[in-house]
Protein backbone atom coordinates (compact mmCIF):
# COMPACT_ATOMS: atom_id res chain seq x y z
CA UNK A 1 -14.65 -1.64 19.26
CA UNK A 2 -10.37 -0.99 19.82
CA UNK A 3 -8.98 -0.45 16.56
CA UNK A 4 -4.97 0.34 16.34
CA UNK A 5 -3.09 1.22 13.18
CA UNK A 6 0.54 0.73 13.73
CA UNK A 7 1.91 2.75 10.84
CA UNK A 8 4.99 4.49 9.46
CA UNK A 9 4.66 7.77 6.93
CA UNK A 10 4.31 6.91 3.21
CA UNK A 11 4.76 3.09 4.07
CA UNK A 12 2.58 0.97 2.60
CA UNK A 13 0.92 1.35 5.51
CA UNK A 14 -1.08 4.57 3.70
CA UNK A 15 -3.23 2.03 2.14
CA UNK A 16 -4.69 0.60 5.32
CA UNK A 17 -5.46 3.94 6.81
CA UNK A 18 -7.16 5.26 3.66
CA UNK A 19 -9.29 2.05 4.25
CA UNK A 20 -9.54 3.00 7.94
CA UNK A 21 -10.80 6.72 6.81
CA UNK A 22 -13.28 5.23 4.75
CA UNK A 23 -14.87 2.65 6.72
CA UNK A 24 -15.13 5.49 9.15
CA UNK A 25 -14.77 3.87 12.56
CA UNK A 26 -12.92 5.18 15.61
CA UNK A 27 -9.06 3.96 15.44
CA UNK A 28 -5.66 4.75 16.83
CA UNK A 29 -2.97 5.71 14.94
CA UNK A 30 0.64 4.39 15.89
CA UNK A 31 3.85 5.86 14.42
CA UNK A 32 6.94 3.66 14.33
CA UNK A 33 9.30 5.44 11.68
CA UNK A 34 10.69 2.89 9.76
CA UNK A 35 13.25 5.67 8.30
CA UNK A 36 14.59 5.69 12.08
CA UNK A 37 14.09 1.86 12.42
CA UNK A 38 11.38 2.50 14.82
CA UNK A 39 9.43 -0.93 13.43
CA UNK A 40 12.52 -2.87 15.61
CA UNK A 41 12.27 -1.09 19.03
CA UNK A 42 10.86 -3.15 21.50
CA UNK A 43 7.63 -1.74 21.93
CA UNK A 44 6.79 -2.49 18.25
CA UNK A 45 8.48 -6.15 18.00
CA UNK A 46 6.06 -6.76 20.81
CA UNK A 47 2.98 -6.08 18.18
CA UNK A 48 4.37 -7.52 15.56
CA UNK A 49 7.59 -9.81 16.04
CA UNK A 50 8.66 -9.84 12.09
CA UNK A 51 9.18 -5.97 12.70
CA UNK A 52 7.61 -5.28 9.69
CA UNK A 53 4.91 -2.54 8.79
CA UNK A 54 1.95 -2.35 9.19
CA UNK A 55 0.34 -4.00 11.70
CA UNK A 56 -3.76 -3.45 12.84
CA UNK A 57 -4.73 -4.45 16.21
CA UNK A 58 -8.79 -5.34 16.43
CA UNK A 59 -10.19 -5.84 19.66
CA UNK A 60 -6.71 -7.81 21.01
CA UNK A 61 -6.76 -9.57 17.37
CA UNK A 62 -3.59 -8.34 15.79
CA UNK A 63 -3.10 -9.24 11.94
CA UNK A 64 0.02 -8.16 9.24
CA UNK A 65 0.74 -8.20 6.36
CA UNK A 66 -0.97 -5.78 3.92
CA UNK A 67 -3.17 -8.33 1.84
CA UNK A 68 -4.70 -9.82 5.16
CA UNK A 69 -5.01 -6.84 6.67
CA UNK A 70 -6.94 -5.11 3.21
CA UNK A 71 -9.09 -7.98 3.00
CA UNK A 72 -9.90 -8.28 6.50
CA UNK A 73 -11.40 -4.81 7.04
CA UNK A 74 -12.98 -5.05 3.78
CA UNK A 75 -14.76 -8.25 4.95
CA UNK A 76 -15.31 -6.74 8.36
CA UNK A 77 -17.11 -3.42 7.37
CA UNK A 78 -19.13 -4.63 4.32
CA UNK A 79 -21.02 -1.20 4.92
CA UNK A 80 -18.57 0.32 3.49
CA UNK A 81 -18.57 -1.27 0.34
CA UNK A 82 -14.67 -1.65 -0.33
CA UNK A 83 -14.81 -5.73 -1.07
CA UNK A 84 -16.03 -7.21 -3.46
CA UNK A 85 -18.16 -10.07 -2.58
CA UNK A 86 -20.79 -10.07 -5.04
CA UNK A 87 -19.68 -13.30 -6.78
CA UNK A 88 -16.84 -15.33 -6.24
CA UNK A 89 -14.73 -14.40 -9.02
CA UNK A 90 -15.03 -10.68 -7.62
CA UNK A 91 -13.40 -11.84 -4.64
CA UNK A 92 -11.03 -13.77 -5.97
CA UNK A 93 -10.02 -11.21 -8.58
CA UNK A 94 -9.54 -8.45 -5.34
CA UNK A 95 -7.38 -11.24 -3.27
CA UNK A 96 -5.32 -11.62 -6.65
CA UNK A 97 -4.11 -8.11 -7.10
CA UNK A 98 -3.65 -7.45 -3.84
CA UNK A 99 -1.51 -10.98 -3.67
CA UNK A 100 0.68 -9.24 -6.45
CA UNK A 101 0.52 -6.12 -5.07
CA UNK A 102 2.71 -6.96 -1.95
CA UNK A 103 4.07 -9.92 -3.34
CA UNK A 104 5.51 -8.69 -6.60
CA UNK A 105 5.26 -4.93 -6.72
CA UNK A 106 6.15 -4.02 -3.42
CA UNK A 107 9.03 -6.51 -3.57
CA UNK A 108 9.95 -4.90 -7.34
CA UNK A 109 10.38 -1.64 -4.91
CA UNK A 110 12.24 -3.01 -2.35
CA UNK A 111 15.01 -3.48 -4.50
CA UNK A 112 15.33 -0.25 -5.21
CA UNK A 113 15.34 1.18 -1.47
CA UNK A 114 16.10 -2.14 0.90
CA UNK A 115 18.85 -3.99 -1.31
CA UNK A 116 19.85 -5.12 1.90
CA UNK A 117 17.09 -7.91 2.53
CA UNK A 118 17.94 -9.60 -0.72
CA UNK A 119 22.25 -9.21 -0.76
CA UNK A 120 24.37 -9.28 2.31
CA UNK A 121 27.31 -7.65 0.57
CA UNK A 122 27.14 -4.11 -0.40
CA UNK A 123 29.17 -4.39 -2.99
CA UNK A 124 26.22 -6.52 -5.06
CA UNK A 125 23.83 -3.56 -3.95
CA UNK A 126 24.49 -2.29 -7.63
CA UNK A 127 23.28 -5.35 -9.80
CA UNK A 128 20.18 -5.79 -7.09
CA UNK A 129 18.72 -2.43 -7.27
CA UNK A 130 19.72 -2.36 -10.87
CA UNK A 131 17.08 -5.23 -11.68
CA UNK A 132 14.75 -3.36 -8.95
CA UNK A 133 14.84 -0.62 -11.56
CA UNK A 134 13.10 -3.33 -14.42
CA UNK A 135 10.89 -5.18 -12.21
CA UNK A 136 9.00 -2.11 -10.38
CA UNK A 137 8.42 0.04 -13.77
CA UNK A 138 7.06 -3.22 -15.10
CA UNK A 139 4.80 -3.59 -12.57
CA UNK A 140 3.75 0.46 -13.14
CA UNK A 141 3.04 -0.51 -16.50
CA UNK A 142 0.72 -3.51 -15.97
CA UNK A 143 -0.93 -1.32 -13.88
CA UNK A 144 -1.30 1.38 -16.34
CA UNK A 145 -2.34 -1.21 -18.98
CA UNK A 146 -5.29 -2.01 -16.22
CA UNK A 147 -5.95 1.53 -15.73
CA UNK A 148 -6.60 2.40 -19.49
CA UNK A 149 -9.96 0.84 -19.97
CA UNK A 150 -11.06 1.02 -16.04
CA UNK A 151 -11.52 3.58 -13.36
CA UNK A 152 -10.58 1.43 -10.29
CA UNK A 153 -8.34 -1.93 -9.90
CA UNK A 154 -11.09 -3.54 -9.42
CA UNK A 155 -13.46 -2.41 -12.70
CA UNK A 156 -15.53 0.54 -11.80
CA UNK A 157 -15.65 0.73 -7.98
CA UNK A 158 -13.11 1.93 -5.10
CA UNK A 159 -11.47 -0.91 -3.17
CA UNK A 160 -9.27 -1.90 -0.89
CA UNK A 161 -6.88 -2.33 -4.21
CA UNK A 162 -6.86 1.15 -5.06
CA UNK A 163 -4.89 2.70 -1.71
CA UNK A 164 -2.07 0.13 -2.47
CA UNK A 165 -2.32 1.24 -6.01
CA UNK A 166 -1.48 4.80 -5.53
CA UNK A 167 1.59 3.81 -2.52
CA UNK A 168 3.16 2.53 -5.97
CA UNK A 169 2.72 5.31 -7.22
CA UNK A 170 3.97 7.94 -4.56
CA UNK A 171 6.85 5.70 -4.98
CA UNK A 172 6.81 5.90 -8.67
CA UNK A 173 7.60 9.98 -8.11
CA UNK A 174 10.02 9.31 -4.95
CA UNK A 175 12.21 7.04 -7.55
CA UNK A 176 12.56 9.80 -9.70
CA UNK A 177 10.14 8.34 -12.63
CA UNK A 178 8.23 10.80 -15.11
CA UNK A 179 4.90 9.72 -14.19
CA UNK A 180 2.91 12.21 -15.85
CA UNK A 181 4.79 11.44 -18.92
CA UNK A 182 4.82 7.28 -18.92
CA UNK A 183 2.04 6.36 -16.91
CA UNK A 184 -0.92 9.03 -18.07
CA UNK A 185 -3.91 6.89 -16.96
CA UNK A 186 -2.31 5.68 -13.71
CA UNK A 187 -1.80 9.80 -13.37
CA UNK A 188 -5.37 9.81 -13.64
CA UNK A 189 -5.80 7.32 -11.70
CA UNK A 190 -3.99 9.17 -8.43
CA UNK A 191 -5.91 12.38 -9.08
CA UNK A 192 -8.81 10.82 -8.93
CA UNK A 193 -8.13 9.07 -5.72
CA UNK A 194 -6.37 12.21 -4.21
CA UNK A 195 -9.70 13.96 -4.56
CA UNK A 196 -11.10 11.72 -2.17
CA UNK A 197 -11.72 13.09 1.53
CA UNK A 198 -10.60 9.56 2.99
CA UNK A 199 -6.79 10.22 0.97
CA UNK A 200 -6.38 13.67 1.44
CA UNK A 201 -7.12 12.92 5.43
CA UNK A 202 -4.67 10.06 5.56
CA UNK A 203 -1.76 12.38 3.52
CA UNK A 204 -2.35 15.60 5.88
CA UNK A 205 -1.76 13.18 8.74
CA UNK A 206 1.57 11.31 7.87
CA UNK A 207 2.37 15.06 6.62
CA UNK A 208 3.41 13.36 2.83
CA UNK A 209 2.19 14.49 -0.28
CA UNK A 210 1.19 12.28 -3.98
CA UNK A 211 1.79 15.24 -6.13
CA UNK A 212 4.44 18.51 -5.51
């Protein structure tokens, strides 16, 4: 079995690789910076033509977008436990937050540090990252709300929710937020994650860090 992660450092490609480290298969690791706009050379445009991060190349079957990507090795290694399957509202519940997690949160973000995709004019860079600002910490507090009567995002169990989870939260700190302070039981959360040998693997790699 080929497996290829085509990742940038403290992208929301971490949560894929965390997935990768747990599952505990042989893979590749591929860095295309997206700081340096690596994710539109050639080379990378040729993997994934939306030059957009991540991408995961399986035995010549190449699949983006972080949701289908999640869900796909969590369907594909059910060994490892990170899906849940065991009834259909399981499922669905996982393919829900993960849904919002790159559909809502991650976009919430983007205005913050990509105004770009959503103005063409600089000069409206302002009012867009301005309502970034609302949107993402309202998405850190429905996650804390999750977080205060349940271990994992998906009740009491690591998932392939819970790397994308903690991305958001990395980017919490990198947006200058008090996290400690507002978010205590997403804190809690990312320790308890952190402590796991798949994370700590995947942030000595990419050579970023959750916590200072």
């Amino acid at each position: 079995m080929s497996i290829t992660l085509y990742y940038s450092p403290g992208s929301c490609s971490l949560a894929p690789h965390i997935v990768l480290n747990e599952i505990g298969k042989p893979f590749e690791l591929r860095k295309f910076a997206t700081a340096n706009r690596e994710n539109y050379s050639t080379e990378y445009l040729d993997v994934n033509p939306k030059g957009r991060i991540p991408a995961l190349v399986m035995d010549g079957f190449t699949i983006t977008e972080n949701p289908a990507i999640l869900a796909f090795l969590g369907r594909q290694f059910p060994e490892a436990n990170l899906y849940p399957v065991a009834t259909p509202q399981s499922e669905a519940r996982c393919l829900e937050l993960l849904a919002w997690s790159s559909n809502t949160a991650h976009v919430a973000f983007a205005q913050l540090f990509r105004p770009e995709r959503f103005v063409l004019d600089e000069v409206d860079h302002g009012p867009v990252k301005e309502s970034g600002q609302l949107n993402f910490k309202q998405c850190l507090a429905e996650i804390e709300a999750e977080l205060t009567h349940q271990n994992y995002a998906v009740g009491d169990r690591f998932s392939v929710v819970d790397p994308f989870w903690l991305v958001f939260y990395r980017w919490g700190r990198l947006a200058g937020y008090e996290m400690r302070v507002e978010y205590p039981f997403y804190t809690t959360f990312a320790e308890r994650l952190c402590a796991r040998e798949s994370v700590q693997r995947a942030l000595d790699t990419e050579d970023i860090s959750v916590f200072d």
